[in-house]
C-alpha atoms as a PDB file:
ATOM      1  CA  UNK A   1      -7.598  20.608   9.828  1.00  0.00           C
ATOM      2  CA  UNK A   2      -8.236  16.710   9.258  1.00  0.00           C
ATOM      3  CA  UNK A   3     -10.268  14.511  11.444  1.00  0.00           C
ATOM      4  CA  UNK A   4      -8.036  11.609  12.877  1.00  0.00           C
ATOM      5  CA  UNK A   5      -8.208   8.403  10.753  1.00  0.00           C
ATOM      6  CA  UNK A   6     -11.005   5.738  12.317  1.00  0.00           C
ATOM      7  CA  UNK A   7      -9.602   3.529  14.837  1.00  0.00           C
ATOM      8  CA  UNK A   8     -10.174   1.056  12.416  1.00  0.00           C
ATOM      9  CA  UNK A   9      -7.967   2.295   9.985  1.00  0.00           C
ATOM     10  CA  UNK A  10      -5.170   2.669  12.935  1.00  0.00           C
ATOM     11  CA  UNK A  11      -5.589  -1.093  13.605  1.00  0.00           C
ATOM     12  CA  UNK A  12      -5.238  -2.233   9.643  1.00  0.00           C
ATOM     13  CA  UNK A  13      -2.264   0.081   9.956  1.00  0.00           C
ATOM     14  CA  UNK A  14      -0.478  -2.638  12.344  1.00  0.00           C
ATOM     15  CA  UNK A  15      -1.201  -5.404  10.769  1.00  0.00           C
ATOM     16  CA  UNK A  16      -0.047  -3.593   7.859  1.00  0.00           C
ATOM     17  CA  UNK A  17       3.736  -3.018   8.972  1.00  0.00           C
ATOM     18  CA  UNK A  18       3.675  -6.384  11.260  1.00  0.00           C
ATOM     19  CA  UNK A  19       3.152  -8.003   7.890  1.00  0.00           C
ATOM     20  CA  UNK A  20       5.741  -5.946   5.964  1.00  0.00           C
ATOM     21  CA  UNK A  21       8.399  -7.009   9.006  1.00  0.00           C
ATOM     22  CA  UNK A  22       7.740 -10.223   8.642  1.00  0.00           C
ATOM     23  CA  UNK A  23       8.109 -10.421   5.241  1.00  0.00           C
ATOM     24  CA  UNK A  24      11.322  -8.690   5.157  1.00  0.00           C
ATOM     25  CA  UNK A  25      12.305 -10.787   7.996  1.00  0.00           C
ATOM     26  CA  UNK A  26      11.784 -14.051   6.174  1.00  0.00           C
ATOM     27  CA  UNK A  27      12.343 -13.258   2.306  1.00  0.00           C
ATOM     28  CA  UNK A  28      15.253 -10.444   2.958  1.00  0.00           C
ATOM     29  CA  UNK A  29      15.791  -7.684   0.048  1.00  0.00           C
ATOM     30  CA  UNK A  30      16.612  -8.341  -3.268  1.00  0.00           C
ATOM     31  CA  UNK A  31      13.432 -10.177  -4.560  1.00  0.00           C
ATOM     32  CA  UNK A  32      10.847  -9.078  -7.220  1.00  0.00           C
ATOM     33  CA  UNK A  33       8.063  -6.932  -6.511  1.00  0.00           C
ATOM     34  CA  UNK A  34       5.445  -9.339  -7.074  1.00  0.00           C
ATOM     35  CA  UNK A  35       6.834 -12.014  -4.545  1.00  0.00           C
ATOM     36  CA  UNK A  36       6.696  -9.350  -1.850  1.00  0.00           C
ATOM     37  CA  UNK A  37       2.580  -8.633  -2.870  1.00  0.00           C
ATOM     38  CA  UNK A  38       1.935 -11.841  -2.684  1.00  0.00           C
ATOM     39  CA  UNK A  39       3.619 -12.891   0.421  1.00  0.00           C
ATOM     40  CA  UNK A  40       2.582  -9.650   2.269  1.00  0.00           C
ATOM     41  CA  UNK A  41      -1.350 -10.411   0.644  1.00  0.00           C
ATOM     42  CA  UNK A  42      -1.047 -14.071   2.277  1.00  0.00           C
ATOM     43  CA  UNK A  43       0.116 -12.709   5.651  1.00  0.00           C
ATOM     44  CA  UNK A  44      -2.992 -10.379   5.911  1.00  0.00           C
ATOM     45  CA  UNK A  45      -5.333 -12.735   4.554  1.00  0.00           C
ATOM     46  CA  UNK A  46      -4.326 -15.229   7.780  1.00  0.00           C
ATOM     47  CA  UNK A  47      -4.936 -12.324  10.250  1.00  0.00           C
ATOM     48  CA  UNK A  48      -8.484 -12.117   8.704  1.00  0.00           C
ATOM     49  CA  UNK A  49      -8.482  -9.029   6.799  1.00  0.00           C
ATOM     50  CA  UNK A  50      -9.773  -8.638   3.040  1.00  0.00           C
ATOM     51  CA  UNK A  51      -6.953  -7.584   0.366  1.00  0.00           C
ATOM     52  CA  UNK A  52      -7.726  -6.813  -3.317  1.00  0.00           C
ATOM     53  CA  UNK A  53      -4.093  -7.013  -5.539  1.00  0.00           C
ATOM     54  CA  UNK A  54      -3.898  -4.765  -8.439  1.00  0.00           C
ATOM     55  CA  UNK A  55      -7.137  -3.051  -8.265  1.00  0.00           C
ATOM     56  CA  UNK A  56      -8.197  -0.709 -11.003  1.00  0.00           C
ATOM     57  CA  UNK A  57      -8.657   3.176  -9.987  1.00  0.00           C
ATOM     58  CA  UNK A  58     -11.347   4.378 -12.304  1.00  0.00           C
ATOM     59  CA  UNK A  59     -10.350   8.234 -13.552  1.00  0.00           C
ATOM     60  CA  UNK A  60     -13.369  10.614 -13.504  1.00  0.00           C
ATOM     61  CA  UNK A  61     -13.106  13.652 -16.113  1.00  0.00           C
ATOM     62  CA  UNK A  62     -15.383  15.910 -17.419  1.00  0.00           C
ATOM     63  CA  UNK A  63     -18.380  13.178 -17.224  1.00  0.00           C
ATOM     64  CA  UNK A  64     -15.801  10.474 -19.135  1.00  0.00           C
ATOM     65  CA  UNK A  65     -14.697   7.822 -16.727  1.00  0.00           C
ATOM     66  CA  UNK A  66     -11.945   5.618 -17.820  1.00  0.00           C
ATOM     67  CA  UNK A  67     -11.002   2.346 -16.181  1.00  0.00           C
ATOM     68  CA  UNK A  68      -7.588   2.215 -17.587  1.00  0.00           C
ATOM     69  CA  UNK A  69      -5.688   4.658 -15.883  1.00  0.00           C
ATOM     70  CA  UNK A  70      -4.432   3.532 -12.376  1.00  0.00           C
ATOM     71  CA  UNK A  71      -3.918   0.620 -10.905  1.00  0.00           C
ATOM     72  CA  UNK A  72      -3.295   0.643  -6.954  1.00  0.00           C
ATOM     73  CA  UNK A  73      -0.689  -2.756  -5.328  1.00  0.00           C
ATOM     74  CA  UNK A  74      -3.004  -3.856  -2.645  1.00  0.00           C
ATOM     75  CA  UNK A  75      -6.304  -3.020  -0.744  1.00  0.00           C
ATOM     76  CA  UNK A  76      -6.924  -4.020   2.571  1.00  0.00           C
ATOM     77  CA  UNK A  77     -10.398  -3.478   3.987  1.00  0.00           C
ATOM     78  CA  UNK A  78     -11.466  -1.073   1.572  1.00  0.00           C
ATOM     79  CA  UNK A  79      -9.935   1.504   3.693  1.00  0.00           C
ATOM     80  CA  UNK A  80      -6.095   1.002   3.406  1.00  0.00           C
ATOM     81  CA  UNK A  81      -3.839   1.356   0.386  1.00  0.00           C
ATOM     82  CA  UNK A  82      -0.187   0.013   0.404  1.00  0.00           C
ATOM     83  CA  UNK A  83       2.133   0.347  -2.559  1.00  0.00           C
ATOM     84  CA  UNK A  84       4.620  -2.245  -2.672  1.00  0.00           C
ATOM     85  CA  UNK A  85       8.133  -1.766  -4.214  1.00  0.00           C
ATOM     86  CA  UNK A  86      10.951  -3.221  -4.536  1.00  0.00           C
ATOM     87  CA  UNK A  87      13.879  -1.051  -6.198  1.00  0.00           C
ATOM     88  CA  UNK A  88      17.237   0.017  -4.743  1.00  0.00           C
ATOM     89  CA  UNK A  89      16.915   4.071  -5.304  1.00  0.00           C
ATOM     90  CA  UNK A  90      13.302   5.774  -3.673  1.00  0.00           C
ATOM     91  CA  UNK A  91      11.187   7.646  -6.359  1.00  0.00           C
ATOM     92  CA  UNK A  92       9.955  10.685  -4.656  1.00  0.00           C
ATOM     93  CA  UNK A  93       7.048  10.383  -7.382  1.00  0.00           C
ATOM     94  CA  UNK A  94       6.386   7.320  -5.131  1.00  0.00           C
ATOM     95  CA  UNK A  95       4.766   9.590  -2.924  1.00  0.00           C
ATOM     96  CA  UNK A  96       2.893  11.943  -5.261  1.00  0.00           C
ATOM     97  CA  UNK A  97       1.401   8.764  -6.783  1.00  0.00           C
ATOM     98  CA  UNK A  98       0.373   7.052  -3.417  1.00  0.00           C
ATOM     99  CA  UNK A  99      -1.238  10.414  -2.613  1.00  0.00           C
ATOM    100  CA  UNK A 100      -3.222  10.525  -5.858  1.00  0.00           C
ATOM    101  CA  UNK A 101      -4.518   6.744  -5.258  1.00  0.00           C
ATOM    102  CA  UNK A 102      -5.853   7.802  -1.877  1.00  0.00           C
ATOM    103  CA  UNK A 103      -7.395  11.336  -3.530  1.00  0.00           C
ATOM    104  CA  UNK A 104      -9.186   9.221  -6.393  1.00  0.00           C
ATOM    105  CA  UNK A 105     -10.228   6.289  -4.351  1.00  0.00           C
ATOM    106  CA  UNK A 106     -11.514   8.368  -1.091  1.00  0.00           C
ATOM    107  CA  UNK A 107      -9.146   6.971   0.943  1.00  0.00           C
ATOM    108  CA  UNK A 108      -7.141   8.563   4.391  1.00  0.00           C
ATOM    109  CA  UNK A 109      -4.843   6.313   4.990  1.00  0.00           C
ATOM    110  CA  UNK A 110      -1.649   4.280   2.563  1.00  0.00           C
ATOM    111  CA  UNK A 111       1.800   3.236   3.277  1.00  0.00           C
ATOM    112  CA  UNK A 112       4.281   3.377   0.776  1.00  0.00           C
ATOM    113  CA  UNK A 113       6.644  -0.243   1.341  1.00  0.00           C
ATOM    114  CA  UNK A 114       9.960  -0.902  -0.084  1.00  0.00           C
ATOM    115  CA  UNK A 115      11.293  -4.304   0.566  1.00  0.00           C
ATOM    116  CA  UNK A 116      14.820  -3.708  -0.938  1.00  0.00           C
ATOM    117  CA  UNK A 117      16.317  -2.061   2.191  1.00  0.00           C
ATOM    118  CA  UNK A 118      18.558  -3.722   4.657  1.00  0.00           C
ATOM    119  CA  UNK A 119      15.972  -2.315   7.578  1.00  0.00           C
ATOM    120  CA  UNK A 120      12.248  -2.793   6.738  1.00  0.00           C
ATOM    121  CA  UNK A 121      11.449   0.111   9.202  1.00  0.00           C
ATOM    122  CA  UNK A 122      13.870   2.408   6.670  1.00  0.00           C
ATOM    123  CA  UNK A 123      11.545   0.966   4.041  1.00  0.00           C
ATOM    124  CA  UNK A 124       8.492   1.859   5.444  1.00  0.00           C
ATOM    125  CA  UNK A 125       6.435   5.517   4.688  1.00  0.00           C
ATOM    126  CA  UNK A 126       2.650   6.127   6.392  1.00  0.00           C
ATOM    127  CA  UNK A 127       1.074   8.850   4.535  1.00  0.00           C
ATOM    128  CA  UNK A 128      -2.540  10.157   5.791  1.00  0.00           C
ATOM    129  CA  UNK A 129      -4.617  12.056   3.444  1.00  0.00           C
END
């Protein structure tokens, strides 16, 4: 059995789907990807919190490590991964790669965020790890 994410991680969680909301509610579906990041980065950057964009996932095999491999949307805290999309039908490989980003990066906790929905909260997966 896991050990309930930190209370920390809960709070980031929030901010993380206040942010999303208010995104959607402002910019609406239909946009590119990147406008989303960067709008959804800006929002969680005023409520104080630290975001890395397209961070690097180094891939550990065998003693080789390769930074090439993965790259993960955004990085808030250190502790929270979102992946940001933006595409009319869901991937279910969405999932399986948001689950191997928290695996190789040590994380618990990632939401999976699709802005091109009518309702953001139709839009919005939390996976734990």
């Amino acid at each position: 059995m896991y050990k309930p994410i930190s209370q920390e991680e809960e709070r980031i969680g929030k901010v993380v789907v206040n942010a999303a909301y208010q995104v959607h509610k402002a910019l609406g579906p239909g946009l590119l990807e990147k406008v989303y990041e960067v709008c959804f980065c800006h929002i969680l950057r005023k409520e104080g919190f630290n975001v890395k964009r397209q961070q690097f996932i180094p891939i550990v095999f065998d003693d080789l490590v390769f930074e090439e491999g993965l790259r993960l949307d955004v990085m808030v805290n250190d502790l929270v991964i979102c992946e940001l999309k933006a595409l009319d039908n869901v991937n279910p490989v969405w999932e399986a790669q948001l689950l191997s980003h928290l695996k190789l990066t040590d994380k618990r906790l990632g939401f999976l965020i699709n802005f091109n929905v009518p309702l953001i909260k139709n839009g919005i997966k939390r996976m734990v790890f």
